[in-house]
C-alpha atoms as a PDB file:
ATOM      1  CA  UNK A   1     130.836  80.959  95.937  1.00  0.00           C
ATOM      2  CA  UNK A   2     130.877  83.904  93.241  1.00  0.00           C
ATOM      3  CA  UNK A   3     133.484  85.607  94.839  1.00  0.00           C
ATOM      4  CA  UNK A   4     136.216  82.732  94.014  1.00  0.00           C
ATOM      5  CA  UNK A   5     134.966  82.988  90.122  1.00  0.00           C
ATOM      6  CA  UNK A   6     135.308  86.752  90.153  1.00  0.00           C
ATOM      7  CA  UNK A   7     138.612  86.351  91.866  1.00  0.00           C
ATOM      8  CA  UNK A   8     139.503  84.425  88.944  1.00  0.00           C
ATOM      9  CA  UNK A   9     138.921  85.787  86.302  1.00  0.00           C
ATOM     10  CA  UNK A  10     140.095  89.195  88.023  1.00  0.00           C
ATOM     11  CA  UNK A  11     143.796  87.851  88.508  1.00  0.00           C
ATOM     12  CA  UNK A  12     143.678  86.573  84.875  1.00  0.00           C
ATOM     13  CA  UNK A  13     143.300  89.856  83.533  1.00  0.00           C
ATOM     14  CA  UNK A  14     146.066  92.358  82.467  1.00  0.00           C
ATOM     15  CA  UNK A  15     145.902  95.167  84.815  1.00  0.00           C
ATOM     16  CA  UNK A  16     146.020  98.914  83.487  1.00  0.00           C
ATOM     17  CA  UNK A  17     149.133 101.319  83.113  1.00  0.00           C
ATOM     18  CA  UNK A  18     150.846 102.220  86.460  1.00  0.00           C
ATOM     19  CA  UNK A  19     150.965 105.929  84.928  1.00  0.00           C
ATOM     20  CA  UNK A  20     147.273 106.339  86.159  1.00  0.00           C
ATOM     21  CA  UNK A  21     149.133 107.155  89.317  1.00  0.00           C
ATOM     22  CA  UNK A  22     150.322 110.523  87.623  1.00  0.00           C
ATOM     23  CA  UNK A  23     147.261 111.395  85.654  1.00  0.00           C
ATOM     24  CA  UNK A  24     146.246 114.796  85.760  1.00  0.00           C
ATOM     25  CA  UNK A  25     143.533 115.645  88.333  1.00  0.00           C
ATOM     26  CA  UNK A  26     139.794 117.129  87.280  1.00  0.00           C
ATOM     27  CA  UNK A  27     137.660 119.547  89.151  1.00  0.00           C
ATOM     28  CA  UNK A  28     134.171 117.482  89.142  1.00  0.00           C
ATOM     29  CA  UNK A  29     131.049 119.036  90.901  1.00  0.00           C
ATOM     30  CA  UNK A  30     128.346 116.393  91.182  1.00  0.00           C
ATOM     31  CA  UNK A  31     125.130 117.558  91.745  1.00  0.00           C
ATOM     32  CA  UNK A  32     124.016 116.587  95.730  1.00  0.00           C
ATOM     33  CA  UNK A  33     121.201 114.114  94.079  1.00  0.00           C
ATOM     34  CA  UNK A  34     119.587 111.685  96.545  1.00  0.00           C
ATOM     35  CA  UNK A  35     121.290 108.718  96.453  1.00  0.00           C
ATOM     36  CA  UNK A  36     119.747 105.270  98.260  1.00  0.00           C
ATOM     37  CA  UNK A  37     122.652 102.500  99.668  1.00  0.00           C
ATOM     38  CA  UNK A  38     122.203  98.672 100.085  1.00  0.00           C
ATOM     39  CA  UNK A  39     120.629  99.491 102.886  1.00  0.00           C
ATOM     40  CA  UNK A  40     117.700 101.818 101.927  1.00  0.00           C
ATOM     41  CA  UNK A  41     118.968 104.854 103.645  1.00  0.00           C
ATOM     42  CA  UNK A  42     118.765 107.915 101.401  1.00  0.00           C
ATOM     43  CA  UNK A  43     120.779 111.166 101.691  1.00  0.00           C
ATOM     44  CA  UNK A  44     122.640 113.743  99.184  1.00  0.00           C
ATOM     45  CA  UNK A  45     125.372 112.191  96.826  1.00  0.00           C
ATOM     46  CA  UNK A  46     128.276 115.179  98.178  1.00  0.00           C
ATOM     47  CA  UNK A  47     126.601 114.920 101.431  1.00  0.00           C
ATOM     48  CA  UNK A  48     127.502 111.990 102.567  1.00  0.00           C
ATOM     49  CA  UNK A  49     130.933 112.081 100.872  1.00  0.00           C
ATOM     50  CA  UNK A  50     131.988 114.954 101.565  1.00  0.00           C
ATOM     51  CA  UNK A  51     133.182 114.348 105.054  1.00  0.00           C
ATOM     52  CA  UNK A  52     134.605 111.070 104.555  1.00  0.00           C
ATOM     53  CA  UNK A  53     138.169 112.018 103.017  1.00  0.00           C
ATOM     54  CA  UNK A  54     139.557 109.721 100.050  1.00  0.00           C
ATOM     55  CA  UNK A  55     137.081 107.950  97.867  1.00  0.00           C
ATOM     56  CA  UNK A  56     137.063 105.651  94.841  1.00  0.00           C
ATOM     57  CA  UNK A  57     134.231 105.556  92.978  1.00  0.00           C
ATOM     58  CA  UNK A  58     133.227 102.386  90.047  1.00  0.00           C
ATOM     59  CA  UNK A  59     130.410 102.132  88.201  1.00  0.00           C
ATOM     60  CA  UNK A  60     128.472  98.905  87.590  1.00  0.00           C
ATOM     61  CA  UNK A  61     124.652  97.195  87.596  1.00  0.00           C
ATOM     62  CA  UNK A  62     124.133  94.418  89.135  1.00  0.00           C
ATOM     63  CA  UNK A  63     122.294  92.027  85.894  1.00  0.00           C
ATOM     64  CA  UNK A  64     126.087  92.755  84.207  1.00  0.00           C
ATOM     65  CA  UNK A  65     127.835  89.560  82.977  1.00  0.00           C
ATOM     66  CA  UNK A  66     130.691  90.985  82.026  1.00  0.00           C
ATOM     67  CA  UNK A  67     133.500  93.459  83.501  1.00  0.00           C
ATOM     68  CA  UNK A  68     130.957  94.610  86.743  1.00  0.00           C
ATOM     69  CA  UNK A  69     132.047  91.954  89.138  1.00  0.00           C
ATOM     70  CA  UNK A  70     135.763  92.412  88.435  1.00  0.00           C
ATOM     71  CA  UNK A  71     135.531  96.230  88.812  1.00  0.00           C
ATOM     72  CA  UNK A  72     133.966  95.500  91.834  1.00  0.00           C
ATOM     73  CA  UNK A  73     136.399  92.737  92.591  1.00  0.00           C
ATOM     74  CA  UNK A  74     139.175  95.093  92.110  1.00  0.00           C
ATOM     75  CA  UNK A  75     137.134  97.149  94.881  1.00  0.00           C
ATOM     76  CA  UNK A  76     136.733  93.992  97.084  1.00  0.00           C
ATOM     77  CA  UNK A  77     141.002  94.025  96.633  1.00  0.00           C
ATOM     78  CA  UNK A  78     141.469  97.451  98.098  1.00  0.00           C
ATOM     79  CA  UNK A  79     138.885  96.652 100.665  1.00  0.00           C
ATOM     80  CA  UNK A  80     140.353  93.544 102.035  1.00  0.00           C
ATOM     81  CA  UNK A  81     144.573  95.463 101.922  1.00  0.00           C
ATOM     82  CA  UNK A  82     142.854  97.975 104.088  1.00  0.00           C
ATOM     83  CA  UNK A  83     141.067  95.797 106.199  1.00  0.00           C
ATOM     84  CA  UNK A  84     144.397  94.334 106.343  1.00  0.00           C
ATOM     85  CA  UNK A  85     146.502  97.210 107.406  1.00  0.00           C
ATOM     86  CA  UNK A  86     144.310  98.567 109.661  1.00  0.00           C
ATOM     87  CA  UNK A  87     144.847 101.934 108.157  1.00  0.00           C
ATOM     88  CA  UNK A  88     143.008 104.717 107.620  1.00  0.00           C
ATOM     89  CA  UNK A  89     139.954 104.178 105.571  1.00  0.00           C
ATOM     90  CA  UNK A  90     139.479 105.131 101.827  1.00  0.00           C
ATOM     91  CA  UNK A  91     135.406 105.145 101.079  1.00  0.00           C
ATOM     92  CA  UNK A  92     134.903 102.923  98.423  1.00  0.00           C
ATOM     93  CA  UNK A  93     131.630 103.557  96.029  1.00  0.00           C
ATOM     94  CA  UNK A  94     130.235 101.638  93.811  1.00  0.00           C
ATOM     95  CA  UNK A  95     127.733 103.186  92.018  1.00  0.00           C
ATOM     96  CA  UNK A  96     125.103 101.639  89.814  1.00  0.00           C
ATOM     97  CA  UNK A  97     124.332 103.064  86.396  1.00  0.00           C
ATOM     98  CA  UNK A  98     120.959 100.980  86.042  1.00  0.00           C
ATOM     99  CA  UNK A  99     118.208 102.648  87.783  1.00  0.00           C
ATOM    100  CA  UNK A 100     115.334 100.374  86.389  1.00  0.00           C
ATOM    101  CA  UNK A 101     116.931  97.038  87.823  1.00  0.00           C
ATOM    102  CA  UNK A 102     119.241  97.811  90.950  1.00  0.00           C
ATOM    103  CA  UNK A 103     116.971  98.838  93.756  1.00  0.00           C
ATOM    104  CA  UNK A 104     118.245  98.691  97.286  1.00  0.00           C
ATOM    105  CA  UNK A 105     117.112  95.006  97.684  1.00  0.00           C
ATOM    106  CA  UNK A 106     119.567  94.385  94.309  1.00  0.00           C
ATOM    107  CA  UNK A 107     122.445  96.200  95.654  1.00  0.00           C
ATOM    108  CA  UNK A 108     122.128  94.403  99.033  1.00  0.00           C
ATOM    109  CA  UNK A 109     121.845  91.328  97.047  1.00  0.00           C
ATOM    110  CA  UNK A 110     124.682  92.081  94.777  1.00  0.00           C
ATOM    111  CA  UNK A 111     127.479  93.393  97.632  1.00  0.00           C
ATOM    112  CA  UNK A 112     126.526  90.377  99.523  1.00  0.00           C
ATOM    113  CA  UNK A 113     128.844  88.645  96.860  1.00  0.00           C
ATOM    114  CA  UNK A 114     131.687  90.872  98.459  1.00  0.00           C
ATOM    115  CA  UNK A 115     131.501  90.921 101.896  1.00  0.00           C
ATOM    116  CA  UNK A 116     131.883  94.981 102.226  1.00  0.00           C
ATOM    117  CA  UNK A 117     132.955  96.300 104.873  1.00  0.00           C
ATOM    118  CA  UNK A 118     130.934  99.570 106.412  1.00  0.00           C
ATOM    119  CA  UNK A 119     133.474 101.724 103.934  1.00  0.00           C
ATOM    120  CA  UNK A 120     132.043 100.571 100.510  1.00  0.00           C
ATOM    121  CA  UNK A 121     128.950 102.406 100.128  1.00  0.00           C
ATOM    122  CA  UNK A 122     126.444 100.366  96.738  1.00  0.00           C
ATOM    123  CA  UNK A 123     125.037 103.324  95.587  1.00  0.00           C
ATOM    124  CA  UNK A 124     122.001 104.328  93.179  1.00  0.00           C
ATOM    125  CA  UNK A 125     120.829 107.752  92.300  1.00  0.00           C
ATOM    126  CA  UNK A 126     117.246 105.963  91.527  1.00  0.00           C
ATOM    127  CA  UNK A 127     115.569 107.045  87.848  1.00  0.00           C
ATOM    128  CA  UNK A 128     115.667 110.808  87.896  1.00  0.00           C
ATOM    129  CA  UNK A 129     119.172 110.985  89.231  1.00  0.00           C
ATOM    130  CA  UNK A 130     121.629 108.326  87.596  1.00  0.00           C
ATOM    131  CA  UNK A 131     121.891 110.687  84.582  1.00  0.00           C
ATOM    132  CA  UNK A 132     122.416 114.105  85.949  1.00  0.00           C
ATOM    133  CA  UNK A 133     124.669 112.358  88.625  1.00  0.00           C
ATOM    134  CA  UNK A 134     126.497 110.367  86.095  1.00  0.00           C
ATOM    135  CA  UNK A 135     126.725 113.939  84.141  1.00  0.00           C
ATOM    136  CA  UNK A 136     128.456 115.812  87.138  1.00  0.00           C
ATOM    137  CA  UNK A 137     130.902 112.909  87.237  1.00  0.00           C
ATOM    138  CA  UNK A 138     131.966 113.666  83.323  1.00  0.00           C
ATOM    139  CA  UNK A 139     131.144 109.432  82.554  1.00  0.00           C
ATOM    140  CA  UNK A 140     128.784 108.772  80.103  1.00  0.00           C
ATOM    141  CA  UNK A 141     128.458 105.896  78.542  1.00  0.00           C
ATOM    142  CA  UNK A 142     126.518 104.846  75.257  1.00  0.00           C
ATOM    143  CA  UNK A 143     125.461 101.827  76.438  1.00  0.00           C
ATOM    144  CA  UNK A 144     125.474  99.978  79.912  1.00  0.00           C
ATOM    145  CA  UNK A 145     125.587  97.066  78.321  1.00  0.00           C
ATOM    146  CA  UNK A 146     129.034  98.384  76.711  1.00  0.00           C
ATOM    147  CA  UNK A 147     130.837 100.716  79.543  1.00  0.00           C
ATOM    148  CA  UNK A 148     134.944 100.526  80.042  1.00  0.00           C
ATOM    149  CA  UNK A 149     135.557  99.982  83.234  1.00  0.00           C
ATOM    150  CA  UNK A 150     136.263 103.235  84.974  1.00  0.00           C
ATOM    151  CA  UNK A 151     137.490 104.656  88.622  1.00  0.00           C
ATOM    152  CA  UNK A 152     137.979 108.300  89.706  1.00  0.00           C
ATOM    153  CA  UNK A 153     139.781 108.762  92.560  1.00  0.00           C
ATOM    154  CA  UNK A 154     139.984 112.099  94.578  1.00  0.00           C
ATOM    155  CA  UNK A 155     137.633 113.432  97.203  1.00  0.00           C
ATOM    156  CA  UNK A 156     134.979 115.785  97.943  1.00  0.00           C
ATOM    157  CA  UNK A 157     136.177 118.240  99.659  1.00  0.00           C
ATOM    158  CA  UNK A 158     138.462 119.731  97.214  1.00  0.00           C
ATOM    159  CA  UNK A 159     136.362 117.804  94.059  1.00  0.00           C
ATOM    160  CA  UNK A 160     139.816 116.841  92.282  1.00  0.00           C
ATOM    161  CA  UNK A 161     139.376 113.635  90.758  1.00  0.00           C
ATOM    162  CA  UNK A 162     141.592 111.284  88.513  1.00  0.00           C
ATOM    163  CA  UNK A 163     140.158 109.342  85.895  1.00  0.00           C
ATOM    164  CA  UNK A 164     141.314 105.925  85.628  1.00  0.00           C
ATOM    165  CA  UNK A 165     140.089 103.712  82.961  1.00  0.00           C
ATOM    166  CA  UNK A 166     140.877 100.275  82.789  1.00  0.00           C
ATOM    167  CA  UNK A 167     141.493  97.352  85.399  1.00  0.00           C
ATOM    168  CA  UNK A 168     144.113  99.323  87.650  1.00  0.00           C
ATOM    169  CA  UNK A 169     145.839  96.808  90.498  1.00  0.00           C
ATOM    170  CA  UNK A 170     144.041  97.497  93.935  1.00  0.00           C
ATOM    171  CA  UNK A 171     147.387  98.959  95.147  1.00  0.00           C
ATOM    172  CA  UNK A 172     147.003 101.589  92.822  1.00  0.00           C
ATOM    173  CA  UNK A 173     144.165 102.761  93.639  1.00  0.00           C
ATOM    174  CA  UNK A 174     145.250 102.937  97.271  1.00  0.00           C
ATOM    175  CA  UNK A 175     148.304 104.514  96.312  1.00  0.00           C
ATOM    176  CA  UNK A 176     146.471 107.205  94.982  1.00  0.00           C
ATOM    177  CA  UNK A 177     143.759 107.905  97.265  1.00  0.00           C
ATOM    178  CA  UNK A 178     146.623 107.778 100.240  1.00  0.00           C
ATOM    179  CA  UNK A 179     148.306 110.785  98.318  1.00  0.00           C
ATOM    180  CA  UNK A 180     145.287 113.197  98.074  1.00  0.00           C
ATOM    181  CA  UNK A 181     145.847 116.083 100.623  1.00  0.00           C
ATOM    182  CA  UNK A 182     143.964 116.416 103.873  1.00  0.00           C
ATOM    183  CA  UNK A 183     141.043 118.934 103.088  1.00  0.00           C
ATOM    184  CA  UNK A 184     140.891 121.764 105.574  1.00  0.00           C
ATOM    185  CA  UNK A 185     137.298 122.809 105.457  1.00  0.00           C
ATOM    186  CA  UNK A 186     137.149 126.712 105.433  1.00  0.00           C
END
């Protein structure tokens, strides 16, 4: 099964700085682009996020043969501790940065590999939107083919972010979506 090869490799690989924890925060404002899940179902990008608390969001494309299924198996980690504590959930996201190849059917296809559970939204923003989405998020990459791997971490309620680039342990990542505030909508 692919999961046990990207497990593999994953836990072979150095893991980044634990200073991302105390990286400085960004104020990001995605545009609300239509975004389609694994599932076909369409609605805003900040729309559905918004009210969902702490998210981590990875980028990826399902044809990648190189650092995509580790980013995403670094997701699958955090998935699976959560699962495991039975805490409160952190929305996972990965989003794809290939709109020609990674339709719904692709995605569905591709998270299949992972077992997800209903809080890691596959995410594409379809051809007119990957850009301007990808924009709002401040990532931009000269080639897909060629991307770092890359997290932000904050939520959409306040739109703070932090930027982590690299192959951060899954604890990590929890760590630092368990620390942003409560928003208080107002």
């Amino acid at each position: 099964m692919r999961i046990f090869q990207v497990l593999a490799i994953f836990c072979a690989l150095p893991f980044g700085p634990a200073s991302a924890a105390d990286a400085p925060a960004e104020l990001l404002m995605p545009p609300n682009i239509p975004v389609t899940d694994k599932d076909g179902h369409t609605e805003g990008f900040v729309t559905r996020l918004r009210p969902r608390g702490p998210v981590i969001i990875s980028f990826f494309y399902t044809s990648c043969e190189s650092l995509c299924d580790v980013t995403n198996g670094i997701l699958y980690g955090v998935d699976q501790i959560i699962r495991e504590e039975r805490s409160e959930p952190i929305t996972l996201v990965s989003l794809s940065i290939d709109p020609m190849s990674d339709t719904p059917d692709a995605l569905h296809a591709n998270a299949a590999n992972f077992s997800p559970s209903k809080e890691w939204l596959w995410l594409t923003a379809g051809m007119r939107g990957t850009d301007p989405l990808l924009d709002g998020l401040g990532v931009s990459f000269d080639s897909i083919f060629a991307h770092d791997p890359m997290f932000l971490v904050g939520d959409f309620c306040s739109s703070r972010f932090v930027r982590v680039i690299g192959l951060p342990e899954p604890a990590l990542l929890i760590e630092m979506a368990r620390k942003i505030p409560e928003c208080v909508a107002g």
